[in-house]
C-alpha atoms as a PDB file:
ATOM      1  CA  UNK A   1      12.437 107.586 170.085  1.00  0.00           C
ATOM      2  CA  UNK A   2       9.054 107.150 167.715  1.00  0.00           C
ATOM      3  CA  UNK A   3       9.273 103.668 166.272  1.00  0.00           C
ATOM      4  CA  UNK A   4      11.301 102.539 168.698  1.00  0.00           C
ATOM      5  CA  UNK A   5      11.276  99.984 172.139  1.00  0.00           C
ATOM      6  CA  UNK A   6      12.824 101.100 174.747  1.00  0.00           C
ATOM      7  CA  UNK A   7      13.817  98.150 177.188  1.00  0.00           C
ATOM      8  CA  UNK A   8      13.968  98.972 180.964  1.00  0.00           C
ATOM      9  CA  UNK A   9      14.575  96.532 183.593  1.00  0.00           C
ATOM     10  CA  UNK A  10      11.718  97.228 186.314  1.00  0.00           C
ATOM     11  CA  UNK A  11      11.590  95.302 189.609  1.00  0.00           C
ATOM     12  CA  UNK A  12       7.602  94.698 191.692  1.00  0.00           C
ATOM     13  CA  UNK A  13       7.474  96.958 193.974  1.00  0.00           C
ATOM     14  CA  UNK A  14       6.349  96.334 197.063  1.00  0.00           C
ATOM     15  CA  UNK A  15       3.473  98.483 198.760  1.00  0.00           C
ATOM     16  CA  UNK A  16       2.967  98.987 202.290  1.00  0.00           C
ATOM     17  CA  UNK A  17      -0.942  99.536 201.991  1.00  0.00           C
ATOM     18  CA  UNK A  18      -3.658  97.676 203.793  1.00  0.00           C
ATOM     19  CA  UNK A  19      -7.242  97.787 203.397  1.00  0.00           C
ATOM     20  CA  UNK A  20     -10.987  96.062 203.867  1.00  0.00           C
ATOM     21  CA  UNK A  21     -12.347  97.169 200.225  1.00  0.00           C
ATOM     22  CA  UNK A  22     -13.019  93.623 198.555  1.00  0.00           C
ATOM     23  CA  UNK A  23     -10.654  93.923 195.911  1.00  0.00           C
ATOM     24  CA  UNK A  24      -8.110  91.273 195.233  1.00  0.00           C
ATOM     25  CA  UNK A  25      -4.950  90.609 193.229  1.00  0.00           C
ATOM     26  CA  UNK A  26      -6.080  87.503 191.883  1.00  0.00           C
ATOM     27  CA  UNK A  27     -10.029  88.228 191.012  1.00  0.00           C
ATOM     28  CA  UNK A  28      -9.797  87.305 187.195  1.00  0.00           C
ATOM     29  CA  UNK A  29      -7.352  84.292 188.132  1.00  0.00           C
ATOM     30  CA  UNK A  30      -9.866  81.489 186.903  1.00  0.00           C
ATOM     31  CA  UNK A  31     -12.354  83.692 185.160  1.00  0.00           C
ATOM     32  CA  UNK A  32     -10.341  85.758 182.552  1.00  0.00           C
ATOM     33  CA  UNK A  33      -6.300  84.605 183.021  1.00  0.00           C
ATOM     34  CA  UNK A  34      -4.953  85.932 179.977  1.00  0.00           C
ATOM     35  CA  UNK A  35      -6.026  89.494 181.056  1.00  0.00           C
ATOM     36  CA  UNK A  36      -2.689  91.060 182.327  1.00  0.00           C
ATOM     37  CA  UNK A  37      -1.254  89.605 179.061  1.00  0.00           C
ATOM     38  CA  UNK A  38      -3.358  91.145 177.175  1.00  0.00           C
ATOM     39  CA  UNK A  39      -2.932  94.659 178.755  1.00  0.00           C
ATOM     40  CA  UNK A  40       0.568  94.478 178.688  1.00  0.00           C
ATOM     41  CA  UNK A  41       0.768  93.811 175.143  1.00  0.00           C
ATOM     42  CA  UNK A  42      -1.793  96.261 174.117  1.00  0.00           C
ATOM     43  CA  UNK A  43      -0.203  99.120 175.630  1.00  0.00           C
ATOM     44  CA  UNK A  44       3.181  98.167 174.633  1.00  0.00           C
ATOM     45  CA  UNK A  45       1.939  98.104 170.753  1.00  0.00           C
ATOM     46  CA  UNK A  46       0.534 101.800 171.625  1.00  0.00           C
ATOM     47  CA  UNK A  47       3.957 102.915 173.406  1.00  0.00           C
ATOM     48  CA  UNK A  48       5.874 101.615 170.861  1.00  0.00           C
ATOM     49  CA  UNK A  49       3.836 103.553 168.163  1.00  0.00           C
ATOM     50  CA  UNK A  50       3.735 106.632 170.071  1.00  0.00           C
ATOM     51  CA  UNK A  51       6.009 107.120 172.861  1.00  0.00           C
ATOM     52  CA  UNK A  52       3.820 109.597 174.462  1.00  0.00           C
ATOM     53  CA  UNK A  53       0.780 107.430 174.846  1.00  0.00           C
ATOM     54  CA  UNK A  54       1.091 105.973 177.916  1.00  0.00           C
ATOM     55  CA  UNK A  55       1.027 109.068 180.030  1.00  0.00           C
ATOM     56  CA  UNK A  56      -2.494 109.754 179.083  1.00  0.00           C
ATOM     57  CA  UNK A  57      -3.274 106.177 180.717  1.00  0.00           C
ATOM     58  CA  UNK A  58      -1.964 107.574 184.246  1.00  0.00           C
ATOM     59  CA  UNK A  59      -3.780 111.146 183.799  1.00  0.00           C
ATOM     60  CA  UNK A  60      -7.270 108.893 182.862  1.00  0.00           C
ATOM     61  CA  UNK A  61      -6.912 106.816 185.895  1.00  0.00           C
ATOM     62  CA  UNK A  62      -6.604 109.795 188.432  1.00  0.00           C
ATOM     63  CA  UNK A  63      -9.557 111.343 186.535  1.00  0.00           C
ATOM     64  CA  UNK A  64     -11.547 108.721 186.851  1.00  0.00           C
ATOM     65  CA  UNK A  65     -10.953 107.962 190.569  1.00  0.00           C
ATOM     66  CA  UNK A  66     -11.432 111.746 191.534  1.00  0.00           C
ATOM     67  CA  UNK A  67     -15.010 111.517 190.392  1.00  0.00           C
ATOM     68  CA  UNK A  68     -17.633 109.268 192.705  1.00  0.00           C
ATOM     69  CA  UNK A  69     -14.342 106.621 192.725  1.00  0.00           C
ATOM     70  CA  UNK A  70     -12.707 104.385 190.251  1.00  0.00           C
ATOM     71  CA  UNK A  71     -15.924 103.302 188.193  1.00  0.00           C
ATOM     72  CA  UNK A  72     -14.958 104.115 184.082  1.00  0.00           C
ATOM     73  CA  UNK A  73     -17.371 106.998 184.202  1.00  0.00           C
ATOM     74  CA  UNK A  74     -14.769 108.952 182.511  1.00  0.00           C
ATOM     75  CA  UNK A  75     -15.097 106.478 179.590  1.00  0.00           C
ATOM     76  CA  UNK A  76     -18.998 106.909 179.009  1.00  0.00           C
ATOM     77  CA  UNK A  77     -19.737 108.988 175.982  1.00  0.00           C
ATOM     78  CA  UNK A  78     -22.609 111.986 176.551  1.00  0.00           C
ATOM     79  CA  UNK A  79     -26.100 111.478 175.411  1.00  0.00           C
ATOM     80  CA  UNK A  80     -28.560 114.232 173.964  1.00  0.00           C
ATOM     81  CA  UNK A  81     -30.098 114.132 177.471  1.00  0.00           C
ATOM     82  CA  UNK A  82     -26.880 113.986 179.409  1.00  0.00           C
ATOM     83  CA  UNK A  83     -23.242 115.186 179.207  1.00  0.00           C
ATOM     84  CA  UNK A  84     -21.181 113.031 180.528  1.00  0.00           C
ATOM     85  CA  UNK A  85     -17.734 113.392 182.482  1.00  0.00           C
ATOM     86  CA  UNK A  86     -15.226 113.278 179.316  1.00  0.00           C
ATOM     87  CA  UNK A  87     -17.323 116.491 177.982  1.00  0.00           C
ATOM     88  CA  UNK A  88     -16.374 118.533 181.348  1.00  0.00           C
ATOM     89  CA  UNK A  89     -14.041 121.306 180.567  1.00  0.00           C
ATOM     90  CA  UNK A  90     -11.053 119.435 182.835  1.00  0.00           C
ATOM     91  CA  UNK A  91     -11.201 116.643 180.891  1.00  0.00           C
ATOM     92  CA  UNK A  92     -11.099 118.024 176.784  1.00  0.00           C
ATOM     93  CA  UNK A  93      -7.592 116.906 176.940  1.00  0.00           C
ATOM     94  CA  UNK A  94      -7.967 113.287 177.848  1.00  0.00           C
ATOM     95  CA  UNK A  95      -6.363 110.815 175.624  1.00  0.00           C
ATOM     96  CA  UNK A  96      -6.190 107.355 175.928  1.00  0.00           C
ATOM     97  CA  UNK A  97      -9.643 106.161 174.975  1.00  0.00           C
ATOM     98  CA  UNK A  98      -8.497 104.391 172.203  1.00  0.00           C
ATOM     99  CA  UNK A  99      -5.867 102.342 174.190  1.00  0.00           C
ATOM    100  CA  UNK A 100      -8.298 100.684 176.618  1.00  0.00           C
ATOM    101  CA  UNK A 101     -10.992 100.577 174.007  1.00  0.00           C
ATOM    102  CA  UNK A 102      -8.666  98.028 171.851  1.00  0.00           C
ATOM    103  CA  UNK A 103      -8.013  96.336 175.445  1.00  0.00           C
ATOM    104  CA  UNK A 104     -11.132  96.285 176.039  1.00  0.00           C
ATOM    105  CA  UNK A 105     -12.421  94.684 172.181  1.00  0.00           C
ATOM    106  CA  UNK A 106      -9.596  91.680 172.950  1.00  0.00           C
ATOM    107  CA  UNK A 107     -10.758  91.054 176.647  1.00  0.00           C
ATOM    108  CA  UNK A 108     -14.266  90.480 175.293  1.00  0.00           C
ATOM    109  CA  UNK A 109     -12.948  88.640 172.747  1.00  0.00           C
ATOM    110  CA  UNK A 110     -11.345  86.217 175.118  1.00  0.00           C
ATOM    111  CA  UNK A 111     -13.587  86.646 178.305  1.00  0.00           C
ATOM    112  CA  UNK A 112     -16.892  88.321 177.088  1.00  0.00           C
ATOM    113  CA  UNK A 113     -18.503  90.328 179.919  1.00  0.00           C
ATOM    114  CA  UNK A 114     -16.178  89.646 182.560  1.00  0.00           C
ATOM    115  CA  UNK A 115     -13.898  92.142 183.318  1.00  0.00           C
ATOM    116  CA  UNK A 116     -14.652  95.780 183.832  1.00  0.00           C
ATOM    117  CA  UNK A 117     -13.737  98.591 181.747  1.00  0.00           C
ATOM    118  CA  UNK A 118     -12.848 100.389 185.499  1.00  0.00           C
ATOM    119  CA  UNK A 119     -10.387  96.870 186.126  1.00  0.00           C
ATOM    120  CA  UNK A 120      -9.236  97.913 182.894  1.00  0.00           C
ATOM    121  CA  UNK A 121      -7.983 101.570 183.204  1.00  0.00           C
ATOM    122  CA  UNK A 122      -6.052 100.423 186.239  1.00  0.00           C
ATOM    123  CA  UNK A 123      -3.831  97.772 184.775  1.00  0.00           C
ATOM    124  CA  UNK A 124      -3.573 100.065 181.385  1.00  0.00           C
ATOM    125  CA  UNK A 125      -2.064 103.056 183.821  1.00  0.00           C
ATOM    126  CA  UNK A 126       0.323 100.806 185.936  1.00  0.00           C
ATOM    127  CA  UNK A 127       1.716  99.196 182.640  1.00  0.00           C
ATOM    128  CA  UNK A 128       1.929 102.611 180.967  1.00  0.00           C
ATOM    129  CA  UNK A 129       4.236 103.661 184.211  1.00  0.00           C
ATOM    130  CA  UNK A 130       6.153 100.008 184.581  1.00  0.00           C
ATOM    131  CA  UNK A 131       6.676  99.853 180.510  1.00  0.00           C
ATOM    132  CA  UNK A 132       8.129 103.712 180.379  1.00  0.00           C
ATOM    133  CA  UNK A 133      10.995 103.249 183.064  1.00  0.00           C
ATOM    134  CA  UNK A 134       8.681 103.523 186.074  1.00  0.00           C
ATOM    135  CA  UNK A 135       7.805 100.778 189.109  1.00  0.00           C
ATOM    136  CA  UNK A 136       5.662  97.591 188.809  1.00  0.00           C
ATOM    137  CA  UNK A 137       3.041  96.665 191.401  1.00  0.00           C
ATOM    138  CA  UNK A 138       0.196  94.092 191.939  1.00  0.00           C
ATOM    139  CA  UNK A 139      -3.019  96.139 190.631  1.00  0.00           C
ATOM    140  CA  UNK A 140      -6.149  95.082 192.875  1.00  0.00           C
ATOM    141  CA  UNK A 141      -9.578  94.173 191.130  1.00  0.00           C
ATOM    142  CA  UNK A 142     -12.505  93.817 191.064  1.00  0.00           C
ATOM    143  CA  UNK A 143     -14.185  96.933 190.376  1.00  0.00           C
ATOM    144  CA  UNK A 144     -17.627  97.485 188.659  1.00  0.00           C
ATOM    145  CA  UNK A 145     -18.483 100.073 185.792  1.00  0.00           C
ATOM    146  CA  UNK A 146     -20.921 102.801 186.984  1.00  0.00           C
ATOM    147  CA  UNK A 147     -23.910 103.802 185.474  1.00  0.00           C
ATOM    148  CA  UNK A 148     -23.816 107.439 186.010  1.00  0.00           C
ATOM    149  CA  UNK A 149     -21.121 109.939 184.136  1.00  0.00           C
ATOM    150  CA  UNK A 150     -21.805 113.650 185.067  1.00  0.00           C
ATOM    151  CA  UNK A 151     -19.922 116.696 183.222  1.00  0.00           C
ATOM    152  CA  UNK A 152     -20.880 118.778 186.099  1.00  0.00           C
ATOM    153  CA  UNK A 153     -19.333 116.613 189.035  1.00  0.00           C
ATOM    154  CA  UNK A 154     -16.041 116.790 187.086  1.00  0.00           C
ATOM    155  CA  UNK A 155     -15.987 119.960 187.136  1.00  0.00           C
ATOM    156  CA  UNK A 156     -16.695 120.687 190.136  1.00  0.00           C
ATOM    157  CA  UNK A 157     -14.418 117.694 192.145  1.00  0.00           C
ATOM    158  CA  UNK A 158     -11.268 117.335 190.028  1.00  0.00           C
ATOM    159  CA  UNK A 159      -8.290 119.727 191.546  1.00  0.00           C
ATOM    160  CA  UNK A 160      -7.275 122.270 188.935  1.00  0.00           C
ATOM    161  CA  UNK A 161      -3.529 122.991 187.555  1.00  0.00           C
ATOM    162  CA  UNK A 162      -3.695 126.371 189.383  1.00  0.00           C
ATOM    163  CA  UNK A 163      -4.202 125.069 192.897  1.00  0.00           C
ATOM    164  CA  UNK A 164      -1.579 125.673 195.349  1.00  0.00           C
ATOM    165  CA  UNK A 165      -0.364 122.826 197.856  1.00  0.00           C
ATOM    166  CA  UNK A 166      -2.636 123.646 200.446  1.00  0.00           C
ATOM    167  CA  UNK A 167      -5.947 123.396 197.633  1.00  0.00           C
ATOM    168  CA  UNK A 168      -4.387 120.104 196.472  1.00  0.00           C
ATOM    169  CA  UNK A 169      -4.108 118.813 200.245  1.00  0.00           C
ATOM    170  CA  UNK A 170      -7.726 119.246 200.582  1.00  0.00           C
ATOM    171  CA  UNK A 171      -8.819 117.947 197.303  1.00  0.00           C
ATOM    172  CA  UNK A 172      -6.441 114.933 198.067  1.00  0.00           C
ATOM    173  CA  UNK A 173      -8.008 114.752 201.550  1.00  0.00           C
ATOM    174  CA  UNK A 174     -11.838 113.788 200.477  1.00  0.00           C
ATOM    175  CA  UNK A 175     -10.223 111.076 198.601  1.00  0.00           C
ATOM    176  CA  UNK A 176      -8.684 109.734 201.789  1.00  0.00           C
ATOM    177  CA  UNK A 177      -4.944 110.579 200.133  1.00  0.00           C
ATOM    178  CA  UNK A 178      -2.523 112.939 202.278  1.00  0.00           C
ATOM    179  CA  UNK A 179       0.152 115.134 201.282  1.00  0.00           C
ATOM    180  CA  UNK A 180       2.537 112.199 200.772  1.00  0.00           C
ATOM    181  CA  UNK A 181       0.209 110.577 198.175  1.00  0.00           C
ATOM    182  CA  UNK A 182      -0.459 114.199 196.140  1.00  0.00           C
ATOM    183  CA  UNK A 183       3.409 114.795 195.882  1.00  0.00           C
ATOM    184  CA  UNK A 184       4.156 111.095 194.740  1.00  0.00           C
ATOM    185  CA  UNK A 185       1.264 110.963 192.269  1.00  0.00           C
ATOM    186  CA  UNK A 186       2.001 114.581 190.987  1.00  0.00           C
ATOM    187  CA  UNK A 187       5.566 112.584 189.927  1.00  0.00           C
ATOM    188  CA  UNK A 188       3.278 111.034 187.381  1.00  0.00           C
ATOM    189  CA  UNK A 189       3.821 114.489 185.369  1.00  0.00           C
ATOM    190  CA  UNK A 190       7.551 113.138 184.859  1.00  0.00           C
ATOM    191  CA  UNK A 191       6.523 111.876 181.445  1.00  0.00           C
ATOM    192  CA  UNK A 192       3.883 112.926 179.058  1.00  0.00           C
ATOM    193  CA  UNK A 193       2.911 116.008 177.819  1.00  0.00           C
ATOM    194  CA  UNK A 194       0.427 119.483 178.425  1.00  0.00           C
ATOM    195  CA  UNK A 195      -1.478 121.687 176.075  1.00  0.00           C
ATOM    196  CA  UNK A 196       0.344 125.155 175.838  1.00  0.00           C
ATOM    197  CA  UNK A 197      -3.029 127.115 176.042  1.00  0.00           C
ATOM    198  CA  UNK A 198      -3.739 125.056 179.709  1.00  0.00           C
ATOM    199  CA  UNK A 199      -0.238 126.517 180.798  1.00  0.00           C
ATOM    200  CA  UNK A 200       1.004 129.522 178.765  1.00  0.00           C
ATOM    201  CA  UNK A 201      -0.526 132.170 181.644  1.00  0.00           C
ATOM    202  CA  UNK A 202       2.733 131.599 183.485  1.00  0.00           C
ATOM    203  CA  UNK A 203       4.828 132.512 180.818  1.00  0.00           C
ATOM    204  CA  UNK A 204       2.698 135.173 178.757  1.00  0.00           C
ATOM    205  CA  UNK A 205       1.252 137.990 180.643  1.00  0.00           C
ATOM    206  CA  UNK A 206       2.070 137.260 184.245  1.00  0.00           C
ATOM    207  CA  UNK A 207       1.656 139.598 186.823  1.00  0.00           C
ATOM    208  CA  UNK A 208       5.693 140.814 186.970  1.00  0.00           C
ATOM    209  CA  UNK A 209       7.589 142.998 184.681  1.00  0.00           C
ATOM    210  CA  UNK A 210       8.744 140.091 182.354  1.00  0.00           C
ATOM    211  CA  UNK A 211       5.635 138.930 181.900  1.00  0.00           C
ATOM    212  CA  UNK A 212       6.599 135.394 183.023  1.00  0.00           C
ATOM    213  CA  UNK A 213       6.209 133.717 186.792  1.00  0.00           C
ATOM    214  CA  UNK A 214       8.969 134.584 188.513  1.00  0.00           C
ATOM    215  CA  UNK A 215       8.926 131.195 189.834  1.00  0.00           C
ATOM    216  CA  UNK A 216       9.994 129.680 186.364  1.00  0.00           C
ATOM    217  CA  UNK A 217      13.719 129.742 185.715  1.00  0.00           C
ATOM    218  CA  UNK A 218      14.023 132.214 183.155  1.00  0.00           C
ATOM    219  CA  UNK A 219      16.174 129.681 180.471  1.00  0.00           C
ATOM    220  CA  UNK A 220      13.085 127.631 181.282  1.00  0.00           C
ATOM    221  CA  UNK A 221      10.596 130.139 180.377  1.00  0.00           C
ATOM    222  CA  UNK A 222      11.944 131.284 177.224  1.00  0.00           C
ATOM    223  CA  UNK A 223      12.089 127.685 176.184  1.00  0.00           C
ATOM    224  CA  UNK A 224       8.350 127.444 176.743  1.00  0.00           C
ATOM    225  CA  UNK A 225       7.471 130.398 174.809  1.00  0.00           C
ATOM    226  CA  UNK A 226       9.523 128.556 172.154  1.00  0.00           C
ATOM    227  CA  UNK A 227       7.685 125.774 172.294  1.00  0.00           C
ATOM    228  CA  UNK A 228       4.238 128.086 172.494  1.00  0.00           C
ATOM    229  CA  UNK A 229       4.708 130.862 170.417  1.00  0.00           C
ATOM    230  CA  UNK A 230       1.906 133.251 169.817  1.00  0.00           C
ATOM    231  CA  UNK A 231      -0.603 133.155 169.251  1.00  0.00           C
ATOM    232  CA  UNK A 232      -1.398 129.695 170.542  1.00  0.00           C
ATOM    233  CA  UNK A 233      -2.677 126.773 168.839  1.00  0.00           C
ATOM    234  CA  UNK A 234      -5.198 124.970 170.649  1.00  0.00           C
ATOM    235  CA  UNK A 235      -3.207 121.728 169.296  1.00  0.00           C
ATOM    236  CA  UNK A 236      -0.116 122.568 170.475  1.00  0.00           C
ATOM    237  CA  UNK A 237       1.983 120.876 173.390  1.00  0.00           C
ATOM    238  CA  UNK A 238       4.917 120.941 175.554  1.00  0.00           C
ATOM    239  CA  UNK A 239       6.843 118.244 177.390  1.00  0.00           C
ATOM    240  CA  UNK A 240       5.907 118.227 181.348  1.00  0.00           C
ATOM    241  CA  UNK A 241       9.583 117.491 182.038  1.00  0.00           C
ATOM    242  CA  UNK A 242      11.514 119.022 179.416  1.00  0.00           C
ATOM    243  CA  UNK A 243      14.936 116.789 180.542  1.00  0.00           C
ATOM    244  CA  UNK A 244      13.279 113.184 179.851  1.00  0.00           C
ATOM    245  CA  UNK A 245       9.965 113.232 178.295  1.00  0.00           C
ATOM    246  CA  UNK A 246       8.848 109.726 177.933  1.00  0.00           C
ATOM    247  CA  UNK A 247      10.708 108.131 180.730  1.00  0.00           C
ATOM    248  CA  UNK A 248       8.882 107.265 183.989  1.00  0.00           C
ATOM    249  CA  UNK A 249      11.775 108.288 186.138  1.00  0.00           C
ATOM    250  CA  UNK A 250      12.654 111.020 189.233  1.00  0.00           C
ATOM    251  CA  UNK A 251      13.768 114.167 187.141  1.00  0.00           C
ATOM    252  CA  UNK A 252      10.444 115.622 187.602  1.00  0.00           C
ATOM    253  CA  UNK A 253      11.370 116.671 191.783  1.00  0.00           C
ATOM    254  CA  UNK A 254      14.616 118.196 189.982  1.00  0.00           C
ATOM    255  CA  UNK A 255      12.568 119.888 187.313  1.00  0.00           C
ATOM    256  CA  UNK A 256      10.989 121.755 189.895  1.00  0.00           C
ATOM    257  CA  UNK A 257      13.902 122.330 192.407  1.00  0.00           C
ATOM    258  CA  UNK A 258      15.762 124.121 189.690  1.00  0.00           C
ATOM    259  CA  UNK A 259      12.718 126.322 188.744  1.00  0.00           C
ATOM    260  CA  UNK A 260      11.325 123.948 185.876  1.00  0.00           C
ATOM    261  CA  UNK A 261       7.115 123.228 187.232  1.00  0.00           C
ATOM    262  CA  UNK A 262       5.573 123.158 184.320  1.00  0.00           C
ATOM    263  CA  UNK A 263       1.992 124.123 186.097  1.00  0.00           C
ATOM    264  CA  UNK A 264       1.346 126.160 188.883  1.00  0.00           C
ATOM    265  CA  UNK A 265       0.315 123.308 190.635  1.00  0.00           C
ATOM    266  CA  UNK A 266       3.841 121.372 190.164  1.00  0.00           C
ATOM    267  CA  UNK A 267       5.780 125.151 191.604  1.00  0.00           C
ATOM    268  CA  UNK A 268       3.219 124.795 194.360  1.00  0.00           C
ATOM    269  CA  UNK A 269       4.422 121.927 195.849  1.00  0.00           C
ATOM    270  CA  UNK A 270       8.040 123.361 196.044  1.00  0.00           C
ATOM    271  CA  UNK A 271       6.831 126.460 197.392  1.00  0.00           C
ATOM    272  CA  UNK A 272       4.762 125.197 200.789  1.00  0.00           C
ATOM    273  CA  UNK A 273       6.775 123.832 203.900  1.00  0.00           C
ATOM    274  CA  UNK A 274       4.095 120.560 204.160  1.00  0.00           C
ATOM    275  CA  UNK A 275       5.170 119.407 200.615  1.00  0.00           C
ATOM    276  CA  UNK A 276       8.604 120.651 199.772  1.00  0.00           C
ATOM    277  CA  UNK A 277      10.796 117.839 202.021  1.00  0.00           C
ATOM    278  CA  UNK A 278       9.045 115.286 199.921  1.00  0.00           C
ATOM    279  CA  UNK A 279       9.744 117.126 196.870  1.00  0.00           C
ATOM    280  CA  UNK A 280      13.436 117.366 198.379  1.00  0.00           C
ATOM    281  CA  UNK A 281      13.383 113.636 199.117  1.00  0.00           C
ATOM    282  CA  UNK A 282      12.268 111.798 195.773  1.00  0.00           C
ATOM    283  CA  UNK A 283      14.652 114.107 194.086  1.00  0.00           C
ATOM    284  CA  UNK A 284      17.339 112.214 196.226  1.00  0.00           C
ATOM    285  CA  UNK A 285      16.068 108.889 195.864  1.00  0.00           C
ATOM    286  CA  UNK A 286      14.258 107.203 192.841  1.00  0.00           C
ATOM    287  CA  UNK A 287      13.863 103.697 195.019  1.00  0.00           C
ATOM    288  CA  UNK A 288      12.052 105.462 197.773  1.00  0.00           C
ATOM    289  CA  UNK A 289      10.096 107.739 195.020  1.00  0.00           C
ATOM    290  CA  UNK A 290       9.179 104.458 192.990  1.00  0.00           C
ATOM    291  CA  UNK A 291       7.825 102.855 196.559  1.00  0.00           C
ATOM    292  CA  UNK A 292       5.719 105.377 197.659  1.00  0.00           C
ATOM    293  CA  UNK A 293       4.068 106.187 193.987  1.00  0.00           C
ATOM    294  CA  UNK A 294       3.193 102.705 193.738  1.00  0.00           C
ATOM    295  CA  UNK A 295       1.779 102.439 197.211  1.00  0.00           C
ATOM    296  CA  UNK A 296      -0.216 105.927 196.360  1.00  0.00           C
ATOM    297  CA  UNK A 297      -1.470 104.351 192.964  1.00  0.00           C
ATOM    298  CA  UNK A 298      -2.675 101.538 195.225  1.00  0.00           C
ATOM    299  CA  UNK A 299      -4.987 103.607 197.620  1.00  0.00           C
ATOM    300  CA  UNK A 300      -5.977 106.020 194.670  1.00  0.00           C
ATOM    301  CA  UNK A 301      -7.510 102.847 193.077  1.00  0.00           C
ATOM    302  CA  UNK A 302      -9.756 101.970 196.056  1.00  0.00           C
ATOM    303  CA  UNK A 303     -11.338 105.650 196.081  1.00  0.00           C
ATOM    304  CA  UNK A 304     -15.075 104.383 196.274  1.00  0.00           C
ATOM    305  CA  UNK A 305     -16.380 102.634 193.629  1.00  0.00           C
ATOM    306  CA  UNK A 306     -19.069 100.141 192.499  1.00  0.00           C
ATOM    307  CA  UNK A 307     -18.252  96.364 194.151  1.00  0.00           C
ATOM    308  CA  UNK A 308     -19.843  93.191 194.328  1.00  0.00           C
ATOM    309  CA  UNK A 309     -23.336  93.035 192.761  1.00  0.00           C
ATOM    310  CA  UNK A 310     -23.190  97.253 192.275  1.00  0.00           C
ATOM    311  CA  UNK A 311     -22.963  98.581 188.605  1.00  0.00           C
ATOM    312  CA  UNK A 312     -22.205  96.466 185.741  1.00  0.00           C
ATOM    313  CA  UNK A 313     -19.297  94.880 183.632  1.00  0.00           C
ATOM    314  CA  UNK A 314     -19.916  96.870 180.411  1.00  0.00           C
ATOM    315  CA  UNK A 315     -19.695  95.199 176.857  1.00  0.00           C
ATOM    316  CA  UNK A 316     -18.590  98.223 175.326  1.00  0.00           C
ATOM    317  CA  UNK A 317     -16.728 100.773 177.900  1.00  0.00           C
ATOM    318  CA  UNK A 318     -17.862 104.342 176.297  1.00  0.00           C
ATOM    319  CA  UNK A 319     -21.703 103.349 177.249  1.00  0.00           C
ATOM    320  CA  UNK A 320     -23.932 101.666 179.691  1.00  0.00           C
ATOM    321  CA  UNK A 321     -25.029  98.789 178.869  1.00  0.00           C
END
């Protein structure tokens, strides 16, 4: 697939989400109208490059929202008197900074300091999905950057790989998202990839006599310690759905109906009684999946954040200005 477009045929989704948060579909209408062109074709160069490249747009936009709300704190770089959110142990593996940084350099060359780097993130992740297979939907904006990036609030608010359902549900809860939202988003790991040291503790030295999570299919696991042999290399990844790896599609509820969760966090959601009818459901329907993720990716984008006169537009999105 490297070098190579892949053409999919993706219809707007509608979303079934209402709220009072002053965002708006239209907000850079008159002030910056060549924006959604200019994501689009941005993160199509970078998908057509790399076909694993827009998944890291998705994962970026969740861990930015997580944290104090959708405000590109994720995106600030640390300072000698401050480290900063993208220096937190949870997010070592982000990727994507390059993508909206070249957004970001041909927005300002078009409309200098008037979009937001948090606007930004937002339209990058929904093309990522939309380009890669997945649905389309009407991204609200009007965000502000924030001014404060905190390594330790990262760590200690973003929901961990290793969480069960009911950890997740809570986490998902002080964001104002329920169990619906937390199994559609986690449908986001349908494409893109994970490091093999964040995951090889379910198939290297698990509590059982194989030494693998019992949970795992056992063709599965062998496959991952394939992909992972020993010892690790703290480069080294594996596909998060091992059927179709850079399509934005429904195999993921499959994967982990037949015993293929990458992270304990995916086998979770198969394993408790709240979440597994969804997980049951979106394997049975992609039209209903695709709905409800967008709708999800909606309300995950109005998690609090800076609005109106609050925070800044930065000029350059890894520092304040």
């Amino acid at each position: 697939m490297h070098g190579k477009t892949n053409v999919f045929i993706v219809a707007f989704v509608s979303a079934t989400v209402r709220s009072d948060l002053p965002l708006e579909t239209g907000f850079y209408q008159t002030s910056c109208p060549e924006l959604q062109d200019i994501v689009s074709s941005v993160v199509a160069s970078h998908v057509r490059q790399d076909p694993t490249s827009g998944a890291p747009l998705v994962r970026l936009f969740f861990h930015d929202c997580a944290v104090n709300g959708c405000d590109a704190s994720v995106l600030i770089d640390s300072t000698p008197n401050n480290t900063a959110e993208k220096d937190a142990v949870p997010n070592l593996t982000l990727a994507g900074f390059n993508v909206i940084s070249d957004i970001k350099s041909e927005v300002e060359a078009r409309c200098p300091s008037i979009v937001s780097c948090a606007d930004i993130i937002a339209l990058a992740a929904k093309d990522a999905v939309a380009q890669q297979g997945g649905p389309n939907w009407i991204v609200e904006l009007g965000r502000r950057d924030g001014v404060v990036s905190s390594a330790a609030e990262a760590t200690d608010l973003l929901p961990s790989s290793h969480s069960d359902a009911q950890s997740l549900i809570a986490t998902f809860a002080t964001l104002n998202l329920t169990s619906q939202d937390l199994v559609a988003l986690s449908g986001a790991h349908t494409f893109g990839r994970a490091h093999c040291t964040e995951v090889a503790r379910r198939f290297y030295g698990f509590n059982s006599t194989t030494g693998m999570d019992p949970t795992l299919s056992a063709k599965y696991g062998a496959m991952l310690r394939s992909l992972c042999p020993l010892p690790l290399s703290p480069t080294a990844t594996v596909p998060l759905d091992p059927v179709t790896p850079n399509v934005f599609d429904k195999v993921y509820y499959t994967d982990l109906l037949e015993g293929r969760g990458l992270m304990s966090s995916d086998a979770g959601l198969v394993a408790d009684p709240q979440t597994a009818p969804l997980v049951l459901q979106y394997s049975h329907s992609k039209a209903v999946f695709f709905e409800q993720f967008a709708t999800s990716m909606i309300k995950l984008g109005r998690v609090g954040m800076p609005l109106g006169s609050e925070g800044q537009v930065r000029r350059n999105c890894s520092a304040v200005n």
